[in-house]
N, C-alpha and C. Protein backbone atom coordinates (compact mmCIF):
# COMPACT_ATOMS: atom_id res chain seq x y z
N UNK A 1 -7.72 11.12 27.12
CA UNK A 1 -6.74 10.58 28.06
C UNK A 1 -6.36 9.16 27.63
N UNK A 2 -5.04 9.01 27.85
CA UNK A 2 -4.47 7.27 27.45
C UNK A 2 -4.14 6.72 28.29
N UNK A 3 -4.75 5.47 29.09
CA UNK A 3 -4.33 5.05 30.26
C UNK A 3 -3.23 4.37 30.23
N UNK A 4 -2.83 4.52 31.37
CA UNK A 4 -1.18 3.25 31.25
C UNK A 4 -1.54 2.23 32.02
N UNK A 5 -1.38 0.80 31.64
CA UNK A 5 -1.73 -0.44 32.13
C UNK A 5 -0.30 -0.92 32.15
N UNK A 6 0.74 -0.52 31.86
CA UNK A 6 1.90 -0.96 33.00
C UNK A 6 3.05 -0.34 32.61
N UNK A 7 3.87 0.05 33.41
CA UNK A 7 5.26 0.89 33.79
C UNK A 7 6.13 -0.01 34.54
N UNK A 8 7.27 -0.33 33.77
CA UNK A 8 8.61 -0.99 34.07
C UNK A 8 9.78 -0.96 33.67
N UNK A 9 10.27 -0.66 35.00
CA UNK A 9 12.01 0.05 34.90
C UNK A 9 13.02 -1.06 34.47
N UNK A 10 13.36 -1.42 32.79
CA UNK A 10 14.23 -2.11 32.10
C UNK A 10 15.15 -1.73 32.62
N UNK A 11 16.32 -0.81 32.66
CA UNK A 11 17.41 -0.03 32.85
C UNK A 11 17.18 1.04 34.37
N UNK A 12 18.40 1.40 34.34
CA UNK A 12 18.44 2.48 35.11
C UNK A 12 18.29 3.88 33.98
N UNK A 13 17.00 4.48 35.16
CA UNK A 13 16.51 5.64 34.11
C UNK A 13 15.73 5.44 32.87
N UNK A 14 15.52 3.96 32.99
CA UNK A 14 14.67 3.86 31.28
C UNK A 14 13.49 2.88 31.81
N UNK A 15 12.33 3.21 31.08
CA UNK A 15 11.04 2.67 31.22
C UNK A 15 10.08 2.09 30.14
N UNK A 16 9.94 1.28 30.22
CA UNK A 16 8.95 0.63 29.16
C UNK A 16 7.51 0.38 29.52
N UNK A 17 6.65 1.70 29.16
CA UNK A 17 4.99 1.87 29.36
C UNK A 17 4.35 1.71 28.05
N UNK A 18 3.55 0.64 28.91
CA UNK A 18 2.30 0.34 27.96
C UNK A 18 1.18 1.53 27.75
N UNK A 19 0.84 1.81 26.96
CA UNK A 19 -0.44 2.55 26.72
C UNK A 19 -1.74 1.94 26.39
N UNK A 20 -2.69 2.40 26.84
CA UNK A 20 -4.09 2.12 25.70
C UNK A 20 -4.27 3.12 24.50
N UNK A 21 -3.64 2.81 23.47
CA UNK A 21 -4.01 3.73 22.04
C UNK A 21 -4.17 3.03 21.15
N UNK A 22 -5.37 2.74 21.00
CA UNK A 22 -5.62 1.77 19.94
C UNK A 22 -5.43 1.89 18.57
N UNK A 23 -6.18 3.78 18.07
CA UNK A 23 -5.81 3.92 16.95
C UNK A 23 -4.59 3.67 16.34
N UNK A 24 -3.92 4.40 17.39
CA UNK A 24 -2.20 4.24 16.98
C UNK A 24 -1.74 3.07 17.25
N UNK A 25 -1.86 2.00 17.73
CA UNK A 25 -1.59 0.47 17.40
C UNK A 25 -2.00 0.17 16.27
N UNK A 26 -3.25 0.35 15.22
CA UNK A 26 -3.65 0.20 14.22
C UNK A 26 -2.77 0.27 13.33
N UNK A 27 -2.43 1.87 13.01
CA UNK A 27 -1.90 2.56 12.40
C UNK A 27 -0.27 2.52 12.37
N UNK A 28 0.07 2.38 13.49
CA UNK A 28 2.11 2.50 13.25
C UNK A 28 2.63 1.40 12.91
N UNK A 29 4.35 1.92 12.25
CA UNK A 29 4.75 0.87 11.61
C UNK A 29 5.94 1.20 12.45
N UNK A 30 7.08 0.13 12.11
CA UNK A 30 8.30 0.20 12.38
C UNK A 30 9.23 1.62 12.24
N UNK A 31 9.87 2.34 13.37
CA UNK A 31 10.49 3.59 13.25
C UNK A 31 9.37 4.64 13.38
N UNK A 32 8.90 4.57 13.69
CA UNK A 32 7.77 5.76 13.47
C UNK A 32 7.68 6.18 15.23
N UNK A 33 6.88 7.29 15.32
CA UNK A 33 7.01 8.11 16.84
C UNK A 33 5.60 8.12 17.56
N UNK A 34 5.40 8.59 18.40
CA UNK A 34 4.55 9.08 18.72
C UNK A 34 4.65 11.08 19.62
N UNK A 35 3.95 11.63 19.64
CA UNK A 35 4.17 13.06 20.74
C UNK A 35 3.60 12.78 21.87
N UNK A 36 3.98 12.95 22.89
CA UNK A 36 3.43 13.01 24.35
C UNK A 36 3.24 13.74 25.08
N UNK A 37 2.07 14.38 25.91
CA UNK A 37 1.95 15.04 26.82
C UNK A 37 1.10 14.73 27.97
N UNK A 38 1.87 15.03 29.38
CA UNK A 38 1.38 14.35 30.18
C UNK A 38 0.41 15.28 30.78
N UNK A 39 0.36 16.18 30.50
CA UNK A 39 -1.14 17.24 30.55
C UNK A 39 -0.45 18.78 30.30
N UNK A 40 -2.44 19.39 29.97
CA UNK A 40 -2.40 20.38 29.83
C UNK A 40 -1.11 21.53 30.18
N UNK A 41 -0.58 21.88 29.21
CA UNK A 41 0.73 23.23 29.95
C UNK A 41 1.86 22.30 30.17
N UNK A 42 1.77 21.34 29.98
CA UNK A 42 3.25 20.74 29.52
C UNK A 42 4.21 20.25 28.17
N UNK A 43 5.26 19.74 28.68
CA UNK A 43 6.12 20.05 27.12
C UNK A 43 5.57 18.51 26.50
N UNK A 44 5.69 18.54 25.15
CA UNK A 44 5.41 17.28 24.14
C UNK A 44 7.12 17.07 23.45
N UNK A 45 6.67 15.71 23.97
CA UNK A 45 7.87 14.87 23.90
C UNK A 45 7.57 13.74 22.85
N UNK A 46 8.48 13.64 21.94
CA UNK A 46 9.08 12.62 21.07
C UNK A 46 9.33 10.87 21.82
N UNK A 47 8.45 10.04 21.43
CA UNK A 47 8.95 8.96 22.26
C UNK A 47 8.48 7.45 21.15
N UNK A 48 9.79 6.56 20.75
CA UNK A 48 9.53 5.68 20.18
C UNK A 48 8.58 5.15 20.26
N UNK A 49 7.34 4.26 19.72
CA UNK A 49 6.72 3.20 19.51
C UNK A 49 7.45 1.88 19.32
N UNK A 50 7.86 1.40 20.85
CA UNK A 50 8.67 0.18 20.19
C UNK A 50 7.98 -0.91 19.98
N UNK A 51 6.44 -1.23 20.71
CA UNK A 51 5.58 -2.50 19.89
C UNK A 51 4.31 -2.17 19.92
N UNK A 52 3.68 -2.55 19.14
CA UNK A 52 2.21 -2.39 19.26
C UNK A 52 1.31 -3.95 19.10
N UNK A 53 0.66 -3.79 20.37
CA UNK A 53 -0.36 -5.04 19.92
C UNK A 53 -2.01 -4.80 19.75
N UNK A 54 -2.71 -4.92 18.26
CA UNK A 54 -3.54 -4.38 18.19
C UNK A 54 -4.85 -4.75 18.94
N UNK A 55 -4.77 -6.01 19.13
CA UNK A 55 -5.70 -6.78 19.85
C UNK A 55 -5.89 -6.18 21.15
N UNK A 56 -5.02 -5.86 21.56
CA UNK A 56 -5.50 -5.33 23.05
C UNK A 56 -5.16 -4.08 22.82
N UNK A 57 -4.89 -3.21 21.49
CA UNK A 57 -4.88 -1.52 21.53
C UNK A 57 -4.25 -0.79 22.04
N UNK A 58 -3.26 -1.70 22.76
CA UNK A 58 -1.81 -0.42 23.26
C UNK A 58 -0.67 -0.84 22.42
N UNK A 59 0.02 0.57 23.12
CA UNK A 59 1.62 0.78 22.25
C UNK A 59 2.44 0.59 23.65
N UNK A 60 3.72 -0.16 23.41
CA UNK A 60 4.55 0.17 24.07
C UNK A 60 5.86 1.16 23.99
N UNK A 61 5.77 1.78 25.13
CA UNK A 61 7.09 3.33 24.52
C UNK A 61 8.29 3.00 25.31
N UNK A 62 9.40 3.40 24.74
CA UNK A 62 10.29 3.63 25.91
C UNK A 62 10.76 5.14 26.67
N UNK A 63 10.73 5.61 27.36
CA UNK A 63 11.02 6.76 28.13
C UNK A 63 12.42 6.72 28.97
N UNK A 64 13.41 7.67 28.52
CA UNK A 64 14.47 7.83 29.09
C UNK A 64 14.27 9.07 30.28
N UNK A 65 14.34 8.41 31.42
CA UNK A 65 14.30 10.21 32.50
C UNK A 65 15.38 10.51 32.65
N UNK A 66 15.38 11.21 31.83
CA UNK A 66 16.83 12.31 31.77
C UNK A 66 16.52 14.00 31.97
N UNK A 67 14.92 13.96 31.77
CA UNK A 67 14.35 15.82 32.13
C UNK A 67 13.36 15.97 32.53
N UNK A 68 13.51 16.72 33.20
CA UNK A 68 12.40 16.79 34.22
C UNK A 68 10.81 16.59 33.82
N UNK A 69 10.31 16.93 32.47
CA UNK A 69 9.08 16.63 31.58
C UNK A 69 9.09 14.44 31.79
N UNK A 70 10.51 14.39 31.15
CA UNK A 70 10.57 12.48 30.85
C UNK A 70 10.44 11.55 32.25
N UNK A 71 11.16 12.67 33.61
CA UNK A 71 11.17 12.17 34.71
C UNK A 71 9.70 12.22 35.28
N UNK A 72 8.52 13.16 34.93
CA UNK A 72 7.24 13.10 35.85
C UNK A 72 6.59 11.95 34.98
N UNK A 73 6.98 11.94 33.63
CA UNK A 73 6.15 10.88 32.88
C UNK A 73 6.26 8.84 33.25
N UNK A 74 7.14 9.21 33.10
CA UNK A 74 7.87 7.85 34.33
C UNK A 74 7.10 7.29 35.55
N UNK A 75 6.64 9.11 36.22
CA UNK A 75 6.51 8.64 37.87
C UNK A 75 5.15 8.35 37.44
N UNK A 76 4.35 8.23 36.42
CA UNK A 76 2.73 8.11 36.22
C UNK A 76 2.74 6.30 36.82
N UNK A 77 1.88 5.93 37.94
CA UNK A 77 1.72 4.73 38.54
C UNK A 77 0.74 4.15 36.74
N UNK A 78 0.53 2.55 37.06
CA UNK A 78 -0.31 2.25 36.32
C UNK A 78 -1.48 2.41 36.77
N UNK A 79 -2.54 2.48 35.68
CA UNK A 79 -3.49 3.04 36.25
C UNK A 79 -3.91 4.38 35.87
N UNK A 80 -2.94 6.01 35.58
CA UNK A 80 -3.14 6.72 35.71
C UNK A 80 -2.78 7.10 33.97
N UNK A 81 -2.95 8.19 33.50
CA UNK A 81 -2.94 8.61 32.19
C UNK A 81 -2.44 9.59 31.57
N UNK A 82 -2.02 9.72 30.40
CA UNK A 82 -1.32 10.65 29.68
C UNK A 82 -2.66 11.55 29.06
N UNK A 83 -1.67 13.13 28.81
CA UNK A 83 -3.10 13.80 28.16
C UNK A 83 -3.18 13.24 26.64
N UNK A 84 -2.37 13.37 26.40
CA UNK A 84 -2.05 13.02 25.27
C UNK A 84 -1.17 12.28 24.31
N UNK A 85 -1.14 11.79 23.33
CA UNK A 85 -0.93 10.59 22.60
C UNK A 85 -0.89 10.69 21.37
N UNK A 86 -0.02 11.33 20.20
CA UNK A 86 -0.60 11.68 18.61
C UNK A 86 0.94 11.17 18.19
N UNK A 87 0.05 10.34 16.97
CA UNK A 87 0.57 9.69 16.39
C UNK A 87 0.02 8.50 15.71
N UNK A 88 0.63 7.50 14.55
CA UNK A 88 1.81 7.58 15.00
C UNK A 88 2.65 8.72 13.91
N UNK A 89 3.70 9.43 14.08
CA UNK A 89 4.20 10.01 13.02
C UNK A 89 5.66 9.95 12.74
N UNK A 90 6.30 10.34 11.65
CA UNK A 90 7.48 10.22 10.78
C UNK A 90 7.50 9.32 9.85
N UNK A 91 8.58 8.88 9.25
CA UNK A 91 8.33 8.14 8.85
C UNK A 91 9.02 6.69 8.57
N UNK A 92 8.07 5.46 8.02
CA UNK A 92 8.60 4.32 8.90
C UNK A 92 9.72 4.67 7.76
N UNK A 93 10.54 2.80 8.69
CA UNK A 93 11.83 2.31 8.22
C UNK A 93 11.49 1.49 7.04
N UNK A 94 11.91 1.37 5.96
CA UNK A 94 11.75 0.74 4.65
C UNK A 94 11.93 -0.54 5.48
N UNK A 95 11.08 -1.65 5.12
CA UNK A 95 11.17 -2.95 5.64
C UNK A 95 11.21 -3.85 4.55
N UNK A 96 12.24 -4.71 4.38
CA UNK A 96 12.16 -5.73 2.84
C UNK A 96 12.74 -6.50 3.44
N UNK A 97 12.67 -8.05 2.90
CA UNK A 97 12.87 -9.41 2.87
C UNK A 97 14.60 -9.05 1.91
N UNK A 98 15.45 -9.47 2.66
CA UNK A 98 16.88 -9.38 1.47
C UNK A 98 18.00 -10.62 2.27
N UNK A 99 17.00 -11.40 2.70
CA UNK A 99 18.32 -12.45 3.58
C UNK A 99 18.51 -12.18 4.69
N UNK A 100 19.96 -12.53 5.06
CA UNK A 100 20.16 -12.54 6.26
C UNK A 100 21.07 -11.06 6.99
N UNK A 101 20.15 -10.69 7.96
CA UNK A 101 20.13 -9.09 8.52
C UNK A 101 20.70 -8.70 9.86
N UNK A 102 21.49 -8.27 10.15
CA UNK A 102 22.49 -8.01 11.49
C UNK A 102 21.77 -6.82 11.92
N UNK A 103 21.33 -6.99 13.05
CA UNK A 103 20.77 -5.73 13.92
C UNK A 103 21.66 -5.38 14.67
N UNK A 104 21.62 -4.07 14.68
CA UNK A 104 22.96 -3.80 16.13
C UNK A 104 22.28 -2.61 16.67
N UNK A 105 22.83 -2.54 18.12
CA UNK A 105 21.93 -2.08 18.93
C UNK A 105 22.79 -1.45 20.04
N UNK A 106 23.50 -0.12 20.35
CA UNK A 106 23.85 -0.03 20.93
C UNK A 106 23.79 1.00 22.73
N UNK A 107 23.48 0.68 23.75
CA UNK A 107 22.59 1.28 24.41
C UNK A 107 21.19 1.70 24.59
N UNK A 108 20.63 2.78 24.71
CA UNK A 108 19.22 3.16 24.33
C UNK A 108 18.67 2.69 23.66
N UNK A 109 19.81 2.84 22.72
CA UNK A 109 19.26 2.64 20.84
C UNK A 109 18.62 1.43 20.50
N UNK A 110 19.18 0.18 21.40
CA UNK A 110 18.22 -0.93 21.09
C UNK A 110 16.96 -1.02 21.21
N UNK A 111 16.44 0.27 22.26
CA UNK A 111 14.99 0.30 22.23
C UNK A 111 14.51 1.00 20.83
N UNK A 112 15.30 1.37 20.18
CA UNK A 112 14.52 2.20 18.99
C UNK A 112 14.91 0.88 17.99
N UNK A 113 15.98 -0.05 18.31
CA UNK A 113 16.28 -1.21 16.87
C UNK A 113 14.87 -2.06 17.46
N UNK A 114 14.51 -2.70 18.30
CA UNK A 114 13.56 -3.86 18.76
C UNK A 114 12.73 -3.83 17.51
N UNK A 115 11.79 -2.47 17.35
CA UNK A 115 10.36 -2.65 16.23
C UNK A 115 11.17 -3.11 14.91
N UNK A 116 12.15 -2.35 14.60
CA UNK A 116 12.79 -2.48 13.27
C UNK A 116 13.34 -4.20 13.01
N UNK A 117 13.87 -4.59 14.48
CA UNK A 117 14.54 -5.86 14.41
C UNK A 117 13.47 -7.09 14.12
N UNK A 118 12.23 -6.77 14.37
CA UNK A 118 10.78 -7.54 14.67
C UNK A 118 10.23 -7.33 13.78
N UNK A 119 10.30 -6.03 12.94
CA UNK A 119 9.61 -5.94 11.49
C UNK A 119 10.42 -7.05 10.86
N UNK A 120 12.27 -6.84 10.51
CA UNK A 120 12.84 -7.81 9.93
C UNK A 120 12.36 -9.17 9.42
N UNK A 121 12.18 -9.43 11.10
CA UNK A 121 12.01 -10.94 11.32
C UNK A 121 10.29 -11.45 10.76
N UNK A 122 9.94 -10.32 11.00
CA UNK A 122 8.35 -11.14 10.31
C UNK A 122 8.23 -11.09 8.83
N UNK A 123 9.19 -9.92 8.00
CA UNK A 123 8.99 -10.15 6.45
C UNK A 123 10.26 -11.30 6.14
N UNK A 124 10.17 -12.33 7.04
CA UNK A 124 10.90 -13.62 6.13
C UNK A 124 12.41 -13.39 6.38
N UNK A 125 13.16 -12.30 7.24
CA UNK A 125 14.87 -12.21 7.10
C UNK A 125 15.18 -13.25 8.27
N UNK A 126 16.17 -13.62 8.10
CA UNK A 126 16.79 -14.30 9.09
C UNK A 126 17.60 -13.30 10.27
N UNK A 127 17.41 -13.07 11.12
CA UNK A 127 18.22 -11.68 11.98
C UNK A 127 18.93 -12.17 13.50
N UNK A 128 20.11 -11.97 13.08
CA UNK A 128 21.32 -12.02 13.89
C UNK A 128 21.45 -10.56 14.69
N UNK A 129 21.10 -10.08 16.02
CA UNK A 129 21.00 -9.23 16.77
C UNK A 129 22.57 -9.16 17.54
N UNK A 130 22.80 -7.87 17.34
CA UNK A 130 24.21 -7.80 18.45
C UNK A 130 24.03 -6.74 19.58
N UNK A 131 23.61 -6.93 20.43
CA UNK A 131 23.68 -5.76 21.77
C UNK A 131 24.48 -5.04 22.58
N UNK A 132 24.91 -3.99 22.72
CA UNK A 132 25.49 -3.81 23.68
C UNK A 132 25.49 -2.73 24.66
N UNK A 133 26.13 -2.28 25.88
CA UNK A 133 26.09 -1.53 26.46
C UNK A 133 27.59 -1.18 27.72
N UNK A 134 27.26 -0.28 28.30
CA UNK A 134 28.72 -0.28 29.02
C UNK A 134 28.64 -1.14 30.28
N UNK A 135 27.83 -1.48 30.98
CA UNK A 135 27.70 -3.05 31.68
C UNK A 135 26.35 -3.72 31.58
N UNK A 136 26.24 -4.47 32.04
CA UNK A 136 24.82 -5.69 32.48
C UNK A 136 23.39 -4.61 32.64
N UNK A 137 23.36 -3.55 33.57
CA UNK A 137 22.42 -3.07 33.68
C UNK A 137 22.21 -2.28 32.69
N UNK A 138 22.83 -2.22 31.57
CA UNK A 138 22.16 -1.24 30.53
C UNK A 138 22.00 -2.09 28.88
N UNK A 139 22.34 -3.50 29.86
CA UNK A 139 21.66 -4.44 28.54
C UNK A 139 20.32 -4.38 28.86
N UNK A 140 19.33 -3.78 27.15
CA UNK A 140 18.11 -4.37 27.70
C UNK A 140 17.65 -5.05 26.45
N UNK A 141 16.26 -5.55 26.77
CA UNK A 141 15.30 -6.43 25.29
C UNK A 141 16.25 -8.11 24.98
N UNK A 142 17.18 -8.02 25.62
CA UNK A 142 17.93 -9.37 25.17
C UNK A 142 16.87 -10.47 25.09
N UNK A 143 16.06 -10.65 26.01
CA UNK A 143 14.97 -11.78 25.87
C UNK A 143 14.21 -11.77 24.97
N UNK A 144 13.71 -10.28 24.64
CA UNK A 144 12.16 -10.01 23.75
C UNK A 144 13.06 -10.02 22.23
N UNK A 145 14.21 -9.78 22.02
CA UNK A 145 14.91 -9.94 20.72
C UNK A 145 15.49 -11.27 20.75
N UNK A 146 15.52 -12.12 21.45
CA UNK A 146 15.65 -13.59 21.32
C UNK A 146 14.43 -14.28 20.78
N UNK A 147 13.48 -13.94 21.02
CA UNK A 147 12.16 -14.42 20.47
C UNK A 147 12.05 -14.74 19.06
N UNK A 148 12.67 -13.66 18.15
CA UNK A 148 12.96 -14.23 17.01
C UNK A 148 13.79 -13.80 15.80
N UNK A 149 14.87 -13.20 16.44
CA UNK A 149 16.47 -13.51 16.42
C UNK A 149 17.35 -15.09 16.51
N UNK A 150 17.90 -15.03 14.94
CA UNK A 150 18.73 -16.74 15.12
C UNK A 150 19.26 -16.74 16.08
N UNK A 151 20.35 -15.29 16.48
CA UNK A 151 21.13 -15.04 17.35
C UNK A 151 21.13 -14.16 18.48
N UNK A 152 20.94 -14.22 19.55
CA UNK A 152 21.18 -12.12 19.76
C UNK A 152 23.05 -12.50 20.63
N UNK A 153 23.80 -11.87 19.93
CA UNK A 153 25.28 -11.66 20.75
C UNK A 153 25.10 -10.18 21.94
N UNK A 154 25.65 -10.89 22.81
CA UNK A 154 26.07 -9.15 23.83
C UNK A 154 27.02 -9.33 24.16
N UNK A 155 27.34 -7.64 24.20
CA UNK A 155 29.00 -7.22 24.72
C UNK A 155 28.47 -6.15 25.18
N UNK A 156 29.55 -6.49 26.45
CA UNK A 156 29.76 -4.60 27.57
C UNK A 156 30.99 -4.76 27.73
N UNK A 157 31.09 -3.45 27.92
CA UNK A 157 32.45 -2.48 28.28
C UNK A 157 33.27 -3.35 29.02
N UNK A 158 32.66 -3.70 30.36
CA UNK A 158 33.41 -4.13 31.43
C UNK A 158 33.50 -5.85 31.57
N UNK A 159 32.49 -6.59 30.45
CA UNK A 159 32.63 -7.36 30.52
C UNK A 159 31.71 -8.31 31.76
N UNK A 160 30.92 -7.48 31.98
CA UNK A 160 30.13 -7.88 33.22
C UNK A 160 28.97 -8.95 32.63
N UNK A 161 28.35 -9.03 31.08
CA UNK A 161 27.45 -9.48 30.44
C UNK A 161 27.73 -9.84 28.85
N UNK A 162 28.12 -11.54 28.81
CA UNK A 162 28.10 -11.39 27.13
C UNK A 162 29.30 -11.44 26.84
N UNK A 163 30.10 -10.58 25.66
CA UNK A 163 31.43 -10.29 25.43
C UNK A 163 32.22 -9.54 25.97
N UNK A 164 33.28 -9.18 26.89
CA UNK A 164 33.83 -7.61 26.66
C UNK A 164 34.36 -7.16 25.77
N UNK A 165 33.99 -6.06 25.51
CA UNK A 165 34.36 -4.95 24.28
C UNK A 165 33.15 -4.79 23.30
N UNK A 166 32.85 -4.34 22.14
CA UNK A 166 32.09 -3.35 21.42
C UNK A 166 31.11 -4.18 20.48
N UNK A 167 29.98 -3.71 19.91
CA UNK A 167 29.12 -4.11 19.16
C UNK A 167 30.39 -4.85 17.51
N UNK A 168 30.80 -3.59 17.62
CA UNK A 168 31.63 -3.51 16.38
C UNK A 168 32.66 -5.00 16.50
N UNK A 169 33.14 -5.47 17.58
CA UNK A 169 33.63 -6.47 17.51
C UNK A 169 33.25 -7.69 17.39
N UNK A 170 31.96 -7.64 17.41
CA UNK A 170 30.81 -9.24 17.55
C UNK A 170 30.57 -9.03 15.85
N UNK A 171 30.39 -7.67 15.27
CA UNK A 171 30.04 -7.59 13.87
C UNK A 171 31.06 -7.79 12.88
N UNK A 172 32.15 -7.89 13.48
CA UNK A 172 33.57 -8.22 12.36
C UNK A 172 33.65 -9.43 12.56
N UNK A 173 33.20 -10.08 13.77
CA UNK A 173 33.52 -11.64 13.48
C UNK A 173 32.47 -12.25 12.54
N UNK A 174 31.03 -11.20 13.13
CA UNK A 174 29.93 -12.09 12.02
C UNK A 174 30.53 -12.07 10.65
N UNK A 175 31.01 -11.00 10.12
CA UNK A 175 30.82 -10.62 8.64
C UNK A 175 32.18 -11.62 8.62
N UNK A 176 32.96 -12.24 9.08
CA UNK A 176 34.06 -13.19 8.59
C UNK A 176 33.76 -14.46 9.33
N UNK A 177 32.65 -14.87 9.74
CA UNK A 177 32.04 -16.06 9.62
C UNK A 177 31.59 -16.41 8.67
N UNK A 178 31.54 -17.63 7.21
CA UNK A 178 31.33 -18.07 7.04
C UNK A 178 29.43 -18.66 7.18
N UNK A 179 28.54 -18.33 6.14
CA UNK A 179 27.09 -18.94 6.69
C UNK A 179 26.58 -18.01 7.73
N UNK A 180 27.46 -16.55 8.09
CA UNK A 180 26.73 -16.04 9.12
C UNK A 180 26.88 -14.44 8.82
N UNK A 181 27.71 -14.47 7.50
CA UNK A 181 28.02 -12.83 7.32
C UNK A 181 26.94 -11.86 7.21
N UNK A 182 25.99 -11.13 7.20
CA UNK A 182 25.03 -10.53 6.98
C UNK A 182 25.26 -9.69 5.64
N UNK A 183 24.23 -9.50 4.71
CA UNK A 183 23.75 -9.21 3.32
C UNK A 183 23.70 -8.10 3.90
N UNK A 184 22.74 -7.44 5.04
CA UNK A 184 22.22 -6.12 4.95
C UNK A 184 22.58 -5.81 6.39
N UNK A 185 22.90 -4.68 6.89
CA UNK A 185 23.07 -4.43 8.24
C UNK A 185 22.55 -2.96 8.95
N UNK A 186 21.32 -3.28 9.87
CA UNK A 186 20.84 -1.60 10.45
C UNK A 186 21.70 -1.82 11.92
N UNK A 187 21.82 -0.52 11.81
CA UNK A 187 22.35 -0.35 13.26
C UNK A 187 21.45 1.05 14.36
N UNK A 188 21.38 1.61 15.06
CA UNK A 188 20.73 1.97 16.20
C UNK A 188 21.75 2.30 17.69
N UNK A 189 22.26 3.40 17.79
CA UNK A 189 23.16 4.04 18.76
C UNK A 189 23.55 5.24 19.11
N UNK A 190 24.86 5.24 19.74
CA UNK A 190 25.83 6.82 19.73
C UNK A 190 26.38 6.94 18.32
N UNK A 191 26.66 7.88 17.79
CA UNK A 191 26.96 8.37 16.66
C UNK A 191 28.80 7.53 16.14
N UNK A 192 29.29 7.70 17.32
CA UNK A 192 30.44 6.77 17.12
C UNK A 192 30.79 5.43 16.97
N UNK A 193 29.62 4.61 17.46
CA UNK A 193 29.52 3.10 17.06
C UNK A 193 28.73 3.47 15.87
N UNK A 194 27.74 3.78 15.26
CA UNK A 194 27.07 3.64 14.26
C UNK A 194 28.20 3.93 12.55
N UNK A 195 28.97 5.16 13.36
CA UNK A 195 30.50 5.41 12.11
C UNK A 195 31.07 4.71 12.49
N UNK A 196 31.40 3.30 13.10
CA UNK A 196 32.47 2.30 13.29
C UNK A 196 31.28 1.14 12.77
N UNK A 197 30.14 1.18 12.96
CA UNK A 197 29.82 0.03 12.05
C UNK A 197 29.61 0.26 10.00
N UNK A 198 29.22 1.70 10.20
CA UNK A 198 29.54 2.05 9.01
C UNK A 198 31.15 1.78 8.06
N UNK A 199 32.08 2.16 8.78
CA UNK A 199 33.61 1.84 8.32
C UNK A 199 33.48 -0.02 8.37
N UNK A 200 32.97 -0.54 8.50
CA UNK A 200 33.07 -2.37 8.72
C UNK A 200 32.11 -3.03 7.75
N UNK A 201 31.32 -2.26 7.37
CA UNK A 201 30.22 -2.71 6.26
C UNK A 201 30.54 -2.23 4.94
């Protein structure tokens, strides 16, 4: 059993639980997964590793309740435990030192850029973060990617948080800034911002 020592609703519908798994704090790297099951006779679910701190032996996941398996896992109070926990598996994200690195992050997806954006930043890149979402409540991590991000930019839809309008538009100004264009650029989203940051790079 893996206990959860804390559950908190970032977003609407999205959760960021701590676990106690030590091995797998050991062991995972950036991009990599874990399987979940919240007991016996239930379904195993795919769920990022977005940090691990080994010292105290948990992982933090994010959980979208969008099905009825992601929605009971959610309702687990702290305190109470998963059956299971394996991992970590896939495989990581190639992580290299190449300058200066534009993270983009759009919706969900920033919970899957955070580890990648934090690997960046500790092998020596300089990382300019761009966030976005369709309003304020579905910006999340802006603080924990300020930590050590030169920059983090946000834009929503409506303009409620940050810029209005698109990841893709904070990333055309970087790349024609001057001292701020990015060498290398990951991105993390819907399939249609990720082919609009692809067409810009």
């Amino acid at each position: 059993m893996f206990t959860i020592v804390e559950n908190d609703m970032i977003a609407p519908h999205l959760h960021r639980i701590k676990v106690v798994a030590p091995l797998v704090a050991q062991a995972r790297k950036p991009g990599q997964f874990v399987m979940v099951r919240l007991a016996e006779g239930e379904e195993r679910i795919p769920l990022t590793i977005g940090d691990a701190d080994i010292r105290e032996g948990t992982i933090s996941l994010f959980v979208q309740a969008i099905g009825s398996s992601t929605q009971k896992i959610v309702a687990v109070p702290v305190g109470g435990a998963l059956r299971d926990v394996a991992g970590p598996l896939g495989m990581p994200t190639h992580i290299e030192k190449s300058g200066r690195v534009a993270c983009i992050g759009g919706g969900v997806g920033t919970a899957v850029l955070f580890p990648m954006a934090k690997a960046l930043a500790e092998a020596g890149n300089e990382v300019i973060t761009i966030i976005g979402g369709r309003n304020k409540s579905l910006i999340i991590l802006a603080d924990e990617l300020a930590a050590f991000s030169r920059q983090v930019r946000v834009t929503t839809d409506d303009g409620s948080m940050g810029s209005r309008g698109f990841v893709t538009d904070e990333l055309e100004t970087l790349i024609q800034t001057p001292g701020l264009s990015p060498d290398t650029v990951f991105a993390v989203g819907p399939l249609p911002m990720m082919r609009a940051v692809s067409e810009l790079t």
